[in-house]
Each structure stands twice: as structure tokens, then as C-alpha cells.
Protein backbone atom coordinates (compact mmCIF):
# COMPACT_ATOMS: atom_id res chain seq x y z
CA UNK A 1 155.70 90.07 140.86
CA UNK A 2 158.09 92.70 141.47
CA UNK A 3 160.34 94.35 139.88
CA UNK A 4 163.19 93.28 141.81
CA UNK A 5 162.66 89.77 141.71
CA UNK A 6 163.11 90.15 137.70
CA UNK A 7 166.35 91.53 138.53
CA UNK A 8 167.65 88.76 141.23
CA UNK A 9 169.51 86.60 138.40
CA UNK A 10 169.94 87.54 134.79
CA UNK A 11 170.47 83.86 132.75
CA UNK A 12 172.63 86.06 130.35
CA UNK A 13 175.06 86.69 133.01
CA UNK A 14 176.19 83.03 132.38
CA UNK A 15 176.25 82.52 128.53
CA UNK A 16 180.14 82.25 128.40
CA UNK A 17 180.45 79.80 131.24
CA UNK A 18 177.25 78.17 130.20
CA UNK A 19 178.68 77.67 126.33
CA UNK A 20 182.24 77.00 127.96
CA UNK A 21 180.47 73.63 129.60
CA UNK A 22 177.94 72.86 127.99
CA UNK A 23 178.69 73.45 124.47
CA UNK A 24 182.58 73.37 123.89
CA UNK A 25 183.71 71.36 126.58
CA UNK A 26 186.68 72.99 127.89
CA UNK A 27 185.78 71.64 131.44
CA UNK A 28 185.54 68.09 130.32
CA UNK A 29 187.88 65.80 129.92
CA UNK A 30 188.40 64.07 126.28
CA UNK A 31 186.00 61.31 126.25
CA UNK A 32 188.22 58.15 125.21
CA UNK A 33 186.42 55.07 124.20
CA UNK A 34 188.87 52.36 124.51
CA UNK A 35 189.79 53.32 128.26
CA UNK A 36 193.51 53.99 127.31
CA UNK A 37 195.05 57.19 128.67
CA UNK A 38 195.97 60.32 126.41
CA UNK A 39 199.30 60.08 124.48
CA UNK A 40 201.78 62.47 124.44
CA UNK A 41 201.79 64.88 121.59
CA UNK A 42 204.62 64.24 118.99
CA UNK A 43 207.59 66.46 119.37
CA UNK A 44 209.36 65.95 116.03
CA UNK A 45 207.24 68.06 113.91
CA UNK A 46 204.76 71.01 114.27
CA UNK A 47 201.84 71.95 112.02
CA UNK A 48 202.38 75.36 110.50
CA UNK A 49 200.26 77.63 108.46
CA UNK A 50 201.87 79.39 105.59
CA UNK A 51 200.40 81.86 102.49
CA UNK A 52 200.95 80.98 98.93
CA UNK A 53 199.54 82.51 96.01
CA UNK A 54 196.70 80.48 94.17
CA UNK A 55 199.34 79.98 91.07
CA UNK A 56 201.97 78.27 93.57
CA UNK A 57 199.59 76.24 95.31
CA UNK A 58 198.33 74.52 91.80
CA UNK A 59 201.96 74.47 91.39
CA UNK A 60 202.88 72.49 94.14
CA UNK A 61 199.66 70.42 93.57
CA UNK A 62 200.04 69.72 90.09
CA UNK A 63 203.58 68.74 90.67
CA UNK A 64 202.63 66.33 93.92
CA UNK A 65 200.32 64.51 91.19
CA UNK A 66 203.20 64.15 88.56
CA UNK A 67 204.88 62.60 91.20
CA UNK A 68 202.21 60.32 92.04
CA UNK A 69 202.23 59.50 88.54
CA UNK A 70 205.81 58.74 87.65
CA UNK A 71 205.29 55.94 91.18
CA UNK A 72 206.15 58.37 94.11
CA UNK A 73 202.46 57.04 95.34
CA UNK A 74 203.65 58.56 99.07
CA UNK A 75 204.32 62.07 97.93
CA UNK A 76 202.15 65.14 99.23
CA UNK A 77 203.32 68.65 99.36
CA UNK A 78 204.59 69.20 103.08
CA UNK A 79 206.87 66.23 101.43
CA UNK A 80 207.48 68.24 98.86
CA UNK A 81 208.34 71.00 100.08
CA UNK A 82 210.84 69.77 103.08
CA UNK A 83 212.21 68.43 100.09
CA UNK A 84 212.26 71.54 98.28
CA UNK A 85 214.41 73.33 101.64
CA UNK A 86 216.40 70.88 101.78
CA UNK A 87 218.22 71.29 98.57
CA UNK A 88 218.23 75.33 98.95
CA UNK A 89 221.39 77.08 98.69
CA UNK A 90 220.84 80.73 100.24
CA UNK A 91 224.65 81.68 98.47
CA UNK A 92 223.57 80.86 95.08
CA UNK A 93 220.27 83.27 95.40
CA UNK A 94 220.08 86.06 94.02
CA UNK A 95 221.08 89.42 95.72
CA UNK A 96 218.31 91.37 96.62
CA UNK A 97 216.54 93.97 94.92
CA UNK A 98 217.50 97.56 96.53
């Protein structure tokens, strides 16, 4: 064989569209098993991502289990903390340091 023909289609040239279909699925519709059409997504709430230090997290978790413990047996910490800005008065903090 020739060189050329070697050089007529290079699989490689495909590997996003070919992981695209094949592999992730972006060209496929979500494969529902009861038959029922999508729903729409909820528009009272949206998930977030937020950094806390390691010492506030087992904060926040040690306090969602003391709640759990005293009978609040539906509390978890986005609870918490809604909870938490809710009852936040910005006048009463303290003025920043310069």
C-alpha cells in the first residue's frame, strides 16, 4: 500500500465527536423509562457552590447533628444556613478593618 492511502482518513481526526456520541451522550436524548416527558427544572432555588474552611464546615456539621438530636430530624446545613441569613443584621456588624 501506499503512502497516501495511510493518509486518506486519520480515526484521530474524530475522537471529540466520536467521545461526544458515543461516550457522553450530548447528541442523545435522556433516555426516560416510564415514557413521561422531561419536567421543567425548578425555578425557586439554585444549587450553589461556596468555600468554607475545614473548622466551619465541622461547625456547621456538628451543629446540623445537635439539631438532629434535640428532634429537628429535618435539619441539614443549606437549612441551616438560610436560616443563619435570615436572622443577619448587616447594621449591627462590625465596621471593617482599615
Amino acid at each position: 500500500m501506499s503512502e497516501a492511502k495511510f493518509l486518506k482518513h486519520d480515526p484521530l481526526s474524530e475522537t471529540e465527536a466520536i467521545l461526544r456520541q458515543g461516550f457522553y451522550g450530548a447528541d442523545r436524548p435522556p433516555e426516560r423509562s416510564s415514557g413521561e416527558p422531561p419536567r421543567a427544572k425548578p425555578t425557586h432555588y439554585k444549587v450553589v457552590c461556596i468555600s468554607l474552611y475545614t473548622k466551619d464546615i465541622e461547625n456547621l456539621e456538628a451543629t446540623v447533628k445537635e439539631l438532629k438530636r434535640r428532634g429537628y430530624t429535618k435539619a441539614n446545613k443549606s437549612q441551616l444556613i438560610r436560616y443563619a441569613l435570615s436572622m443577619l443584621d448587616i447594621d449591627k456588624l462590625p465596621p471593617p478593618n482599615p
